[in-house]
PDB file of N, CA and C in Angstrom:
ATOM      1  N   UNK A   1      11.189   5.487   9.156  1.00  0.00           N
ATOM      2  CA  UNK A   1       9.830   5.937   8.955  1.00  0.00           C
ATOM      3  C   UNK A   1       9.431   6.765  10.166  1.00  0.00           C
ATOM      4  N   UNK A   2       9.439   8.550  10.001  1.00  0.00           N
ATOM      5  CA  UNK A   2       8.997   9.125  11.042  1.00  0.00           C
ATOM      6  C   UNK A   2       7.446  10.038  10.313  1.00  0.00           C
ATOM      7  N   UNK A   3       6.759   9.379  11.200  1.00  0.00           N
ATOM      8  CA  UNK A   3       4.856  10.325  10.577  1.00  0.00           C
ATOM      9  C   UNK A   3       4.488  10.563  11.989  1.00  0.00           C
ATOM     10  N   UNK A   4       3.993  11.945  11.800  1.00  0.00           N
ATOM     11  CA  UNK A   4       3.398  11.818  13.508  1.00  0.00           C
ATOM     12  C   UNK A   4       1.619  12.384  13.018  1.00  0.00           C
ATOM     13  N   UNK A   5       0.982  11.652  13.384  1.00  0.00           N
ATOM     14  CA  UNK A   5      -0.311  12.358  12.976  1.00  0.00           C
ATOM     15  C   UNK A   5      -0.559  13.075  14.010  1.00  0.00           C
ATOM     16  N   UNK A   6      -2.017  14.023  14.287  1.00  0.00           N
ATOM     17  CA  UNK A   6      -2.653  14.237  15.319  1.00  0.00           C
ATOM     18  C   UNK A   6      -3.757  13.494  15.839  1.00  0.00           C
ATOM     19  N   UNK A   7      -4.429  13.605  16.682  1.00  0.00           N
ATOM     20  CA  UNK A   7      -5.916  12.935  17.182  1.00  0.00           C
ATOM     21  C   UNK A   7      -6.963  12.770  15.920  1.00  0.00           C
ATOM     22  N   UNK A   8      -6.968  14.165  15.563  1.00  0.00           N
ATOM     23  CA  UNK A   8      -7.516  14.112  14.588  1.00  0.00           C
ATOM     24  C   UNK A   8      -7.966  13.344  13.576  1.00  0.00           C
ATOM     25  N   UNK A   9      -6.844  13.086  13.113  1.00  0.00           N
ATOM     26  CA  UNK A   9      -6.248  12.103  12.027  1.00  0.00           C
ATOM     27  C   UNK A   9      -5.953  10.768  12.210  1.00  0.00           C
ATOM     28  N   UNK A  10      -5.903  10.216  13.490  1.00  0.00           N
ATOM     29  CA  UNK A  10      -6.020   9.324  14.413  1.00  0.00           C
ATOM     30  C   UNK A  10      -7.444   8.709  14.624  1.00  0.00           C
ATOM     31  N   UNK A  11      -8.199   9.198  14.643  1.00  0.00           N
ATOM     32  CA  UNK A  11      -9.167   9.536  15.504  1.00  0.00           C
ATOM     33  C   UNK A  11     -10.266   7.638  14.581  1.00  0.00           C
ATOM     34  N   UNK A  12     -10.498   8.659  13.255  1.00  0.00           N
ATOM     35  CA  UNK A  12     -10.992   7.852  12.180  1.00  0.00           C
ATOM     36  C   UNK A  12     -10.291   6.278  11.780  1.00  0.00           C
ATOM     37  N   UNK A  13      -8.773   6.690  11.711  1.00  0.00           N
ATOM     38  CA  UNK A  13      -8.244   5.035  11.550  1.00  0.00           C
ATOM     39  C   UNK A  13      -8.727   4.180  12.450  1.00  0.00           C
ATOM     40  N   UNK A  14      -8.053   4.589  13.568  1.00  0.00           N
ATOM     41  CA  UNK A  14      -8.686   3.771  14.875  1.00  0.00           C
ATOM     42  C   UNK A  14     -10.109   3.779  15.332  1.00  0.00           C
ATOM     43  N   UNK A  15     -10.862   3.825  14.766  1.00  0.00           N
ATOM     44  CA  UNK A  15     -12.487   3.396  14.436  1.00  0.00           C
ATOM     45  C   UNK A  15     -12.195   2.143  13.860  1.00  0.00           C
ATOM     46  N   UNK A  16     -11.508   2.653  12.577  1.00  0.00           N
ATOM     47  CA  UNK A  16     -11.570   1.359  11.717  1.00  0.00           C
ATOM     48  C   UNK A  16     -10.516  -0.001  12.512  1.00  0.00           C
ATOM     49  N   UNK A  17      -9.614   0.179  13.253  1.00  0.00           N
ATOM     50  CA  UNK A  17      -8.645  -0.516  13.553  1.00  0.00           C
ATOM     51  C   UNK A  17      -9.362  -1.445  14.538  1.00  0.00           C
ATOM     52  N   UNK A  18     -10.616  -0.502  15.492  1.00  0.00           N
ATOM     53  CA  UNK A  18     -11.430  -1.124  16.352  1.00  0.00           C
ATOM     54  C   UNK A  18     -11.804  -2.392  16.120  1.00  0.00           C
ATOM     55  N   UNK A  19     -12.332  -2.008  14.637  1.00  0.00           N
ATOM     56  CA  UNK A  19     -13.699  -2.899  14.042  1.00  0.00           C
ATOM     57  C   UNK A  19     -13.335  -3.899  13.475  1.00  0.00           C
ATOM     58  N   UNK A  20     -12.153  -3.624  13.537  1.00  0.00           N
ATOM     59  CA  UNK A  20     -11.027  -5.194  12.105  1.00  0.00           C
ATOM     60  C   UNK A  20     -11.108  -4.544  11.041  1.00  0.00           C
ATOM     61  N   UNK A  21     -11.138  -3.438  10.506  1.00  0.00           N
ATOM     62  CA  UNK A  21     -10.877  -2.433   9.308  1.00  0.00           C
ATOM     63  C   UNK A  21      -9.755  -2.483   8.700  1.00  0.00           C
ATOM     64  N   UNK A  22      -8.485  -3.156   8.676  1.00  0.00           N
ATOM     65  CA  UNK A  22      -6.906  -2.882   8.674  1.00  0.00           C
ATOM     66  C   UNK A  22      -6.995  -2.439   7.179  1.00  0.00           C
ATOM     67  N   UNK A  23      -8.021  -3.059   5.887  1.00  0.00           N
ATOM     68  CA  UNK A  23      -7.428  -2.657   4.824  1.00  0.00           C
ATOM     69  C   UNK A  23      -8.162  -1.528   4.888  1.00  0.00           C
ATOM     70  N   UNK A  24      -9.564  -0.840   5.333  1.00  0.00           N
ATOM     71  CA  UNK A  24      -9.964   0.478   5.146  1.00  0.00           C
ATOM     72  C   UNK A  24      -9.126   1.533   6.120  1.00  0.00           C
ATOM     73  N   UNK A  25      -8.292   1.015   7.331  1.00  0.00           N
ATOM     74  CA  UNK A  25      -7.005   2.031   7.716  1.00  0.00           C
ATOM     75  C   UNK A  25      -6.293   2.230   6.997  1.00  0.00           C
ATOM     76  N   UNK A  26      -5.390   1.818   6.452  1.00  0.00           N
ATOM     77  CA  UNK A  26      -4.582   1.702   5.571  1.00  0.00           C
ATOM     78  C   UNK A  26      -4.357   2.134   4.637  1.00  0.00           C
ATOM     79  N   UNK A  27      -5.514   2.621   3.604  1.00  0.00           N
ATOM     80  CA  UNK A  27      -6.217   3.426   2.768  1.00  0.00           C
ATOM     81  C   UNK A  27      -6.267   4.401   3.751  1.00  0.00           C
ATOM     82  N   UNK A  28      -6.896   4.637   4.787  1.00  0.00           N
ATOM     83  CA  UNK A  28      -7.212   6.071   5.133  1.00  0.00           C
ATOM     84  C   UNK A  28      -5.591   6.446   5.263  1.00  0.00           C
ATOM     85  N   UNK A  29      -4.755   5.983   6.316  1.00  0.00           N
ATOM     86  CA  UNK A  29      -3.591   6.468   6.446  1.00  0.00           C
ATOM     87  C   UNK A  29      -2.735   6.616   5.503  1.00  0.00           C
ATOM     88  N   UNK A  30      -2.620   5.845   4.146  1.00  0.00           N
ATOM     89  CA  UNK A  30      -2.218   6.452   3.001  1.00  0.00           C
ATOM     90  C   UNK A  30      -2.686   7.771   2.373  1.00  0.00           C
ATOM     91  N   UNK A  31      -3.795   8.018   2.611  1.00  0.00           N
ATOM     92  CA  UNK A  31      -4.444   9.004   1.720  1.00  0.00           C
ATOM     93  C   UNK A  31      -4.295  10.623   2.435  1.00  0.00           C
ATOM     94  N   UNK A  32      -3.388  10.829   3.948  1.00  0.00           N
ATOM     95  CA  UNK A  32      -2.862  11.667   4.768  1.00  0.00           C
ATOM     96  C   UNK A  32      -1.344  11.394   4.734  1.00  0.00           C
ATOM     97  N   UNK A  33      -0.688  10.402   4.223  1.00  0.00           N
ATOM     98  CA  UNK A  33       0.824  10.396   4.708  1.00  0.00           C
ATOM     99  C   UNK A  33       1.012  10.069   3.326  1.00  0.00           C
ATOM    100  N   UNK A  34       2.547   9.965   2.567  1.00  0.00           N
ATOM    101  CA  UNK A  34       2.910   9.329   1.776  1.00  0.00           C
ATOM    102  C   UNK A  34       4.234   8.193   2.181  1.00  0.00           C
ATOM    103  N   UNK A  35       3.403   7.113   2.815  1.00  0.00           N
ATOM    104  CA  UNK A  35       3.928   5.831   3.607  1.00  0.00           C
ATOM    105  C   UNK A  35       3.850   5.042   2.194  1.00  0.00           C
ATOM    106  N   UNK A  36       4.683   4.296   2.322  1.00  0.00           N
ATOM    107  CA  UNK A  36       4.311   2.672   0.848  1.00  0.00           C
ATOM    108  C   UNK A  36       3.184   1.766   2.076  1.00  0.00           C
ATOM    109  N   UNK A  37       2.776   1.070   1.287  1.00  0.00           N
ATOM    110  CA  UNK A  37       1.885  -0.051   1.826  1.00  0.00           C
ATOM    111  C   UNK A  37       2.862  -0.738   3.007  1.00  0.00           C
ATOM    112  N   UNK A  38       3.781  -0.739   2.600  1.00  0.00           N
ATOM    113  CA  UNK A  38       4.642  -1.918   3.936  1.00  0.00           C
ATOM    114  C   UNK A  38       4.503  -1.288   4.812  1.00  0.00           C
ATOM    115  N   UNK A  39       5.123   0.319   4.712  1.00  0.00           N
ATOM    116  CA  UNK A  39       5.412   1.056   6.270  1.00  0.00           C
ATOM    117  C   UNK A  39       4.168   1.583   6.549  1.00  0.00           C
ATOM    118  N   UNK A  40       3.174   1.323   5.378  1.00  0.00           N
ATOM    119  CA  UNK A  40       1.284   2.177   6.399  1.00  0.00           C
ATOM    120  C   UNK A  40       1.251   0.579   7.026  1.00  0.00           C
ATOM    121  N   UNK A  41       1.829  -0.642   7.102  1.00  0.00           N
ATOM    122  CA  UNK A  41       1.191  -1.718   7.718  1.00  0.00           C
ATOM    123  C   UNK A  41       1.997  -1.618   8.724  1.00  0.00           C
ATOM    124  N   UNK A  42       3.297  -1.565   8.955  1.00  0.00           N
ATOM    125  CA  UNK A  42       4.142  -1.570   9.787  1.00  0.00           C
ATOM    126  C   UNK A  42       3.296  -0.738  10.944  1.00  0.00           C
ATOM    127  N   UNK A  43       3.548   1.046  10.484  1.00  0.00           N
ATOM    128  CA  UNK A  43       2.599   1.584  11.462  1.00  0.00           C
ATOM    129  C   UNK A  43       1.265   1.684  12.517  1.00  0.00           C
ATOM    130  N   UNK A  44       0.927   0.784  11.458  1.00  0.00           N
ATOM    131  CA  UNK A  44      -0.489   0.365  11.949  1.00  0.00           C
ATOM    132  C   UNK A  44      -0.005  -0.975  12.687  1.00  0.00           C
ATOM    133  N   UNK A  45       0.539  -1.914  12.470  1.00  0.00           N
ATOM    134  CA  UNK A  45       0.874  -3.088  13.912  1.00  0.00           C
ATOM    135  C   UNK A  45       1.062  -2.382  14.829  1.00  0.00           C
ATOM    136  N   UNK A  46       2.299  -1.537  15.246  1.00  0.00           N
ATOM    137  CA  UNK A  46       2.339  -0.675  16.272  1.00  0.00           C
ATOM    138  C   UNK A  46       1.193  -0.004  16.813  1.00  0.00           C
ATOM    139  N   UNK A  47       0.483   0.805  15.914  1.00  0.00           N
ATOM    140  CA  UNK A  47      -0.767   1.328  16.329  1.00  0.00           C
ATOM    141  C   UNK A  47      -1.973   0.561  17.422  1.00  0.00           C
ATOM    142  N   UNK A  48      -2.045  -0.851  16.387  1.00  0.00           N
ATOM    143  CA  UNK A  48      -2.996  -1.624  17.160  1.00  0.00           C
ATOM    144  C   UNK A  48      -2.452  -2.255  18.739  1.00  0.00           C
ATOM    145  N   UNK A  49      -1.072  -2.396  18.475  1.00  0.00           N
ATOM    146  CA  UNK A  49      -0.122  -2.866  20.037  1.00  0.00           C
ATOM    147  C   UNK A  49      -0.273  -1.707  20.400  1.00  0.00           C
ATOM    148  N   UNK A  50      -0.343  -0.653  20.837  1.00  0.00           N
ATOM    149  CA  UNK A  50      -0.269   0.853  21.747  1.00  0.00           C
ATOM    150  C   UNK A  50      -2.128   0.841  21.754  1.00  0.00           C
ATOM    151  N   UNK A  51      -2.948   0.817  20.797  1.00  0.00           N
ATOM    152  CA  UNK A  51      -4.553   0.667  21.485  1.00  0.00           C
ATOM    153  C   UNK A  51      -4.771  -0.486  21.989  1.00  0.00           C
ATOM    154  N   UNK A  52      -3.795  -1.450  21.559  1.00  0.00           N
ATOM    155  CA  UNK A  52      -4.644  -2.896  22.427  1.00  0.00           C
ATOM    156  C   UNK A  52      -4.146  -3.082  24.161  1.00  0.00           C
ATOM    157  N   UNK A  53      -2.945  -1.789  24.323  1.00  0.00           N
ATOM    158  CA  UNK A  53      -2.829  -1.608  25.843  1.00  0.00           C
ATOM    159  C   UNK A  53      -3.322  -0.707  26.399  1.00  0.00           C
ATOM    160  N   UNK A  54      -3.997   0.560  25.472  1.00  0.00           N
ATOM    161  CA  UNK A  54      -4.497   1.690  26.085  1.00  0.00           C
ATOM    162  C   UNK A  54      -6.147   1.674  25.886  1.00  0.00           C
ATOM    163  N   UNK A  55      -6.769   1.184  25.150  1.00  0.00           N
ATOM    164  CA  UNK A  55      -8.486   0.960  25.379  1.00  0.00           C
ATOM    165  C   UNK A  55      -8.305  -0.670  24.535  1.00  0.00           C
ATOM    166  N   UNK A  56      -8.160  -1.568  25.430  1.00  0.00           N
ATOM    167  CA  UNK A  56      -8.509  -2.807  24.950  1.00  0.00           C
ATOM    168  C   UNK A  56     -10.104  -2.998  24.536  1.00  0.00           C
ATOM    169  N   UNK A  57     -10.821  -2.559  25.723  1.00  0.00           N
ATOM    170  CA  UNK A  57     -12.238  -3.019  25.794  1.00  0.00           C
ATOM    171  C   UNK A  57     -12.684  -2.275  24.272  1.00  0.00           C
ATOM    172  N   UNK A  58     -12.130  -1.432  23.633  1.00  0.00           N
ATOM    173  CA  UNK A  58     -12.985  -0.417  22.289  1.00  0.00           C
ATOM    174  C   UNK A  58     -12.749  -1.727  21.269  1.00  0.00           C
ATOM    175  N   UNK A  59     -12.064  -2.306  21.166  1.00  0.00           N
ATOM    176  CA  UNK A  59     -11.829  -4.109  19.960  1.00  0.00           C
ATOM    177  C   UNK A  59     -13.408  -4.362  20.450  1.00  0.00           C
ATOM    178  N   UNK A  60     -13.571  -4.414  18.781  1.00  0.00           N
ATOM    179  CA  UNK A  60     -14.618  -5.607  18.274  1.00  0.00           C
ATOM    180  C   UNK A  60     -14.553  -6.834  17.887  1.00  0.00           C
ATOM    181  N   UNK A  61     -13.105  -6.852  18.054  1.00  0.00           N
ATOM    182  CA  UNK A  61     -12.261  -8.060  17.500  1.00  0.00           C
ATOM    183  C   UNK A  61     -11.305  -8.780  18.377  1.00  0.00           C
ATOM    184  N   UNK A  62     -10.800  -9.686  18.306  1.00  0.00           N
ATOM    185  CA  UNK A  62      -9.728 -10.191  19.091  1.00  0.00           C
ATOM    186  C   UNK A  62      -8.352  -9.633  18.589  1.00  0.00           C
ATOM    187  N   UNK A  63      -7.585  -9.046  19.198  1.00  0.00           N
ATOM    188  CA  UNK A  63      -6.226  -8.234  18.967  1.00  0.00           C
ATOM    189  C   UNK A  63      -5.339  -9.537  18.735  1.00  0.00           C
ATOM    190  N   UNK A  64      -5.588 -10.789  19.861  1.00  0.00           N
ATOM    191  CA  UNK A  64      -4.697 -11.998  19.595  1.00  0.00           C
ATOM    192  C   UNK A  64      -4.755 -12.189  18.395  1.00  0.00           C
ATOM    193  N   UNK A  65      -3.752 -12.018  16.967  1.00  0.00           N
ATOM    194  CA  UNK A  65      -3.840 -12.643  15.949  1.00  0.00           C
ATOM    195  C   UNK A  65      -4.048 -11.640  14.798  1.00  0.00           C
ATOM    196  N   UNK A  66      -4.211 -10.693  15.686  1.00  0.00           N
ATOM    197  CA  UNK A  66      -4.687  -9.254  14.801  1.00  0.00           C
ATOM    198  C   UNK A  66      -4.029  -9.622  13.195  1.00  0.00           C
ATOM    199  N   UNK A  67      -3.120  -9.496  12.704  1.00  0.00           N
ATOM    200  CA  UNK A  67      -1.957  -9.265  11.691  1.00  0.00           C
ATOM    201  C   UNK A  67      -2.292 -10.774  11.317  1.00  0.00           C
ATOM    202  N   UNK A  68      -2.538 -12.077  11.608  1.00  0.00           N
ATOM    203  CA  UNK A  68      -2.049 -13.487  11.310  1.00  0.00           C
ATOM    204  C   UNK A  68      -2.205 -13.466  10.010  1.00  0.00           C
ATOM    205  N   UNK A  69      -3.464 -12.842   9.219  1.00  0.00           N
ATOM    206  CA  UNK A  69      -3.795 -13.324   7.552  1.00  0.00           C
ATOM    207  C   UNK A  69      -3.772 -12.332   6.909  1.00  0.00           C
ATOM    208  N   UNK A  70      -2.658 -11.117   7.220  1.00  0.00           N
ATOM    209  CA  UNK A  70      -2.568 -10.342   6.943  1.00  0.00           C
ATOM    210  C   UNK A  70      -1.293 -10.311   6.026  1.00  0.00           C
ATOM    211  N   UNK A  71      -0.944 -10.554   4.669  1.00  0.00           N
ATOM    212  CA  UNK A  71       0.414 -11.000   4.015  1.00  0.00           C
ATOM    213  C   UNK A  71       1.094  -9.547   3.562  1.00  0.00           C
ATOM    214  N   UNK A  72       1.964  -9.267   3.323  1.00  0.00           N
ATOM    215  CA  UNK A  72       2.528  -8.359   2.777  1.00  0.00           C
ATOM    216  C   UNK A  72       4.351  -9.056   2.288  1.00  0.00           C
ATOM    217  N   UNK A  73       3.782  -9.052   0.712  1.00  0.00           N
ATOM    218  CA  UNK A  73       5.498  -9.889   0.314  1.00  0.00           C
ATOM    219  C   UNK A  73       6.159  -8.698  -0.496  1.00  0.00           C
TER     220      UNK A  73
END
């Protein structure tokens, strides 16, 4: 799985990723890439591990646990 967005396009998920949004990211990042649901979630774990070391303080949420009730079978 190689997607490279820009800021741009970035910009809006990670609003939502801030806020605890994962299923309205997810949707957004589907609706710019043609990822399946597994690899727009995959991407997005990574995503939230690379913002939860580069602007921790922007979480409205606790990052510990981010993914826990998050299922994908």
């Amino acid at each position: 799985m190689s997607v490279t967005l820009t800021d741009d396009q970035w910009n809006p998920i990670d609003e939502e990723l801030f806020s605890g949004g994962r299923i309205r990211a997810l949707v957004m990042l589907r609706a710019i890439t043609d990822l399946s649901i597994h690899d727009g979630a995959y991407l997005l774990e990574d995503r939230v591990s690379f913002l939860s070391k580069s602007s921790p303080q922007r979480f409205t949420v606790s990052t510990s646990g981010y993914w826990d009730d998050f299922y994908l079978s």
